[in-house]
C-alpha atoms as a PDB file:
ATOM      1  CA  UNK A   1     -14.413   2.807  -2.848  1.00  0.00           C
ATOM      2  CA  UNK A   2     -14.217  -0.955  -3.116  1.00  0.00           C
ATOM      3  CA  UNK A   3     -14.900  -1.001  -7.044  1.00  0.00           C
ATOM      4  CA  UNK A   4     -12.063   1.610  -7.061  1.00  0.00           C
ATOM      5  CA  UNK A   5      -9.505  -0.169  -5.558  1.00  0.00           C
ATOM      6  CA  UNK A   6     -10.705  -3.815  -7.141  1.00  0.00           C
ATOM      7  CA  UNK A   7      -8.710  -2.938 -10.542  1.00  0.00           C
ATOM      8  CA  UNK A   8      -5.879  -2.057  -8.643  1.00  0.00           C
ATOM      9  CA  UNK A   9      -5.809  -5.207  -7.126  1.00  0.00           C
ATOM     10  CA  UNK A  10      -6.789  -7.497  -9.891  1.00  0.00           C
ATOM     11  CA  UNK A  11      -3.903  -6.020 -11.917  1.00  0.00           C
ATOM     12  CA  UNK A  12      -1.377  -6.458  -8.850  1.00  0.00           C
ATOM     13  CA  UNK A  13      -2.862 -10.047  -8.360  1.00  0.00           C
ATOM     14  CA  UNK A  14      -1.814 -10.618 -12.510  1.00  0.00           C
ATOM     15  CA  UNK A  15       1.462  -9.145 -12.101  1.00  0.00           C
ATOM     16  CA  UNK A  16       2.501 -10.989  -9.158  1.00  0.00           C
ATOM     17  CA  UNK A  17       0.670 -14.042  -9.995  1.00  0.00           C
ATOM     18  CA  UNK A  18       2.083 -13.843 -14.368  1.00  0.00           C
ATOM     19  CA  UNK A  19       5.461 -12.879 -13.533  1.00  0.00           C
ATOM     20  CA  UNK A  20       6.593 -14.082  -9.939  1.00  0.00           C
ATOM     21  CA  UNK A  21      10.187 -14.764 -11.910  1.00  0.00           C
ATOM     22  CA  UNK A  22      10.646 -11.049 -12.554  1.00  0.00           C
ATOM     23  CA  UNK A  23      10.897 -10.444  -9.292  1.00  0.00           C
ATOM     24  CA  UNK A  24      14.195 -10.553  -7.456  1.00  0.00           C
ATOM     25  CA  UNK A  25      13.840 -12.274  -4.338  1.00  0.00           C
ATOM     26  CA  UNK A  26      15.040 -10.070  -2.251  1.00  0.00           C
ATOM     27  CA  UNK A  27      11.760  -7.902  -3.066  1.00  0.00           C
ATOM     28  CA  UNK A  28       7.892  -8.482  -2.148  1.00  0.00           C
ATOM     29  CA  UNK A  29       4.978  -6.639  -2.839  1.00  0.00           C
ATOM     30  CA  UNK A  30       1.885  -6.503   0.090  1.00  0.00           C
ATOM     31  CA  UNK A  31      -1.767  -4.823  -0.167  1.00  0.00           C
ATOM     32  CA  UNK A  32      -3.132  -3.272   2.143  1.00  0.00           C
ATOM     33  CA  UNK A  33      -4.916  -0.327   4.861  1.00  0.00           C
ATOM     34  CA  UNK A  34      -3.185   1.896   6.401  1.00  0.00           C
ATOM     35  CA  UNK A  35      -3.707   1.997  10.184  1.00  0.00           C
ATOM     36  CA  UNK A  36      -1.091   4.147  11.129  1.00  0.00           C
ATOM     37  CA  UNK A  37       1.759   6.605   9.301  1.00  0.00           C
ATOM     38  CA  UNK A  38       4.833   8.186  11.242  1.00  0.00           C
ATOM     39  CA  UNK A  39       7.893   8.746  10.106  1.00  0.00           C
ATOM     40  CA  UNK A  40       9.988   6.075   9.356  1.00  0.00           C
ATOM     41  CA  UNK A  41       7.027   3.489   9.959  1.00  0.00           C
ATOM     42  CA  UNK A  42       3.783   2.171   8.684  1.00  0.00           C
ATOM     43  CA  UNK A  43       1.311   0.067  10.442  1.00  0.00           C
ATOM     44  CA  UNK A  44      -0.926  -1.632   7.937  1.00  0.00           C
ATOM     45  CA  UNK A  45      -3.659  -4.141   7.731  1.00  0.00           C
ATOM     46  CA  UNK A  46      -4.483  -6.784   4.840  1.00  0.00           C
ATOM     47  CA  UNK A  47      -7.226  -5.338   2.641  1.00  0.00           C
ATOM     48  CA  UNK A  48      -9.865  -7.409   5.333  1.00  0.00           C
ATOM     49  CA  UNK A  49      -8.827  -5.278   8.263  1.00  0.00           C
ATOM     50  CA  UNK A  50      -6.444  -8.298   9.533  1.00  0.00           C
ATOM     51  CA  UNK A  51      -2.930  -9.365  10.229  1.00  0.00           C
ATOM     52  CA  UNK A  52      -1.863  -5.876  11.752  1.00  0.00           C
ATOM     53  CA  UNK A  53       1.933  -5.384  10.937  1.00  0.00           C
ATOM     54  CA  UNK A  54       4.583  -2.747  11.424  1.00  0.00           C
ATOM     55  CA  UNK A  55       7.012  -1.713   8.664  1.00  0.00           C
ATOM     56  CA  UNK A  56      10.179  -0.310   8.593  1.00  0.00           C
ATOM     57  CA  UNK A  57       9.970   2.597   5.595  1.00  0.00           C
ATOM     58  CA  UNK A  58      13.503   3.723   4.031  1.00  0.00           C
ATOM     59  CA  UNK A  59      14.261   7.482   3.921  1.00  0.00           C
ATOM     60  CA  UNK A  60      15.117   7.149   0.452  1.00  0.00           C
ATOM     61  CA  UNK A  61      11.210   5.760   0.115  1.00  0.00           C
ATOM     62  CA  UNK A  62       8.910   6.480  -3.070  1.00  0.00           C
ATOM     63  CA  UNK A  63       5.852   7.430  -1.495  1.00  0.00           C
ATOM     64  CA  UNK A  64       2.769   8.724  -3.940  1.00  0.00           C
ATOM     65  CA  UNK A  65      -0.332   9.661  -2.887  1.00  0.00           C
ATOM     66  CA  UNK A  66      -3.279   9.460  -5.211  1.00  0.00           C
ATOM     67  CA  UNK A  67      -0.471   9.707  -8.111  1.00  0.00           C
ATOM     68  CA  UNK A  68       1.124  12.467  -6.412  1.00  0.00           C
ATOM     69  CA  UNK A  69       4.639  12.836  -4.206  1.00  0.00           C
ATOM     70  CA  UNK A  70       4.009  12.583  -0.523  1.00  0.00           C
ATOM     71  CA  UNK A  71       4.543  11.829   3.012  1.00  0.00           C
ATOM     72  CA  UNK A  72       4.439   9.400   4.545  1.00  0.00           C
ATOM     73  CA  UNK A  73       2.899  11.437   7.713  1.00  0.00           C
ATOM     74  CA  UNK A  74       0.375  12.319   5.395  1.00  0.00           C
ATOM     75  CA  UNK A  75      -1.298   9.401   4.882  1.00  0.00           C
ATOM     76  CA  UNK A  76      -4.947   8.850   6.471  1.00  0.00           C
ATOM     77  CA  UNK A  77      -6.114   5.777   8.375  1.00  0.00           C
ATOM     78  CA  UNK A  78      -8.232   3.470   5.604  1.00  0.00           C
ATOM     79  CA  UNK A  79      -6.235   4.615   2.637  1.00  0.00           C
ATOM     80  CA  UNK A  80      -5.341   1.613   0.700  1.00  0.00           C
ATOM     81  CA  UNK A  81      -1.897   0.795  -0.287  1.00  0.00           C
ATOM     82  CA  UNK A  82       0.395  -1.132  -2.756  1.00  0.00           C
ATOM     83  CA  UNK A  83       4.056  -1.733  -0.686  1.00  0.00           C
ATOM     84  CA  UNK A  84       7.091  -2.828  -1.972  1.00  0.00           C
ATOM     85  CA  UNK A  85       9.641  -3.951   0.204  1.00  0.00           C
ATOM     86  CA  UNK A  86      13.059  -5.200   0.209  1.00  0.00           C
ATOM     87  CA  UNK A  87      15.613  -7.503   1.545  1.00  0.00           C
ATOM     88  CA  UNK A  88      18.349  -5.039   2.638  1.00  0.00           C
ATOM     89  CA  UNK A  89      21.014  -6.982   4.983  1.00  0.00           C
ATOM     90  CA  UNK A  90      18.523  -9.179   6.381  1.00  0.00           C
ATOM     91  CA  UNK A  91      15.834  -6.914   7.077  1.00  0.00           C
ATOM     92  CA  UNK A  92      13.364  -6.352   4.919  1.00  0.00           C
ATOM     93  CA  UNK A  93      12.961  -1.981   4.524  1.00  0.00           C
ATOM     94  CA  UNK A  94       9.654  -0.342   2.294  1.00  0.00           C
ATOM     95  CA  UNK A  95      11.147   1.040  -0.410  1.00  0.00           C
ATOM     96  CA  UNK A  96       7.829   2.136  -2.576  1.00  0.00           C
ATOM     97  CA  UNK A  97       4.376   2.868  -1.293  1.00  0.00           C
ATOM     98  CA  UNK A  98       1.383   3.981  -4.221  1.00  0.00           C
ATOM     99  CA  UNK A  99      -1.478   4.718  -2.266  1.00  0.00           C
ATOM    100  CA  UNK A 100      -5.115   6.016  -2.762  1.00  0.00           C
ATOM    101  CA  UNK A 101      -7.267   7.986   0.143  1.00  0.00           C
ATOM    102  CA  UNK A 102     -10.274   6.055   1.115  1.00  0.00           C
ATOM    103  CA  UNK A 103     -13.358   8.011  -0.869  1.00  0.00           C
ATOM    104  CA  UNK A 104     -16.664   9.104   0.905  1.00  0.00           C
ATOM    105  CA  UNK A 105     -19.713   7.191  -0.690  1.00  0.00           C
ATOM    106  CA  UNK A 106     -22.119   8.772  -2.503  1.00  0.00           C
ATOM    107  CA  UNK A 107     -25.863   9.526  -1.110  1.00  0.00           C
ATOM    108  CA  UNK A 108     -28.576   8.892  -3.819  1.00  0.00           C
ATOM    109  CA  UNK A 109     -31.124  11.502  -4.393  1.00  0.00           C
ATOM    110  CA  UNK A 110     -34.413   9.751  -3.067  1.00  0.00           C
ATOM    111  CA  UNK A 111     -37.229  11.362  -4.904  1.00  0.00           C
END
């Protein structure tokens, strides 16, 4: 799962690290596990496990799910996650969420 999700991040990493101008600053983008999904709310982790945070999601929220429209209820625990919030009166609201479910590893064939 980890080489999966590594060229996600590396391109996020470029984006936000090539073109930090481009984006307004009332907007920030987060990576992340998903520890909990209800509606209206998402508890997430840093991709380490860490820094356990709740989120306040819009209703009008993008949410895809392995490059497919979701919910956000149907999100699993693990799946990793590419938010995009924003400043809206003073409190910062997910607008976007692309996410991927966490993939079983594969057993060799010992022989």
């Amino acid at each position: 799962m980890r080489l999966r999700v590594l060229p996600l991040l590396v391109i996020v990493a470029m984006i936000v690290g090539v073109f930090p101008a481009t984006m307004a600053a009332d907007e920030s983008t987060h990576v992340g596990l998903v520890v909990k999904a209800a509606k209206n709310t998402l508890t997430m982790t840093d991709m380490n496990g860490k820094n356990e945070r709740d989120l306040a999601v819009a209703d009008t929220a993008t949410i895809m799910l392995d490059g497919k429209q979701s919910k956000l209820e149907e999100m699993p625990k693990g799946t990793s996650l590419v938010v995009t919030m924003e400043n809206q009166r003073g409190r910062w609201v997910v607008i976007k969420i692309e996410a991927r479910k966490p993939t079983m590893p594969r057993r060799g064939i010992s022989g």
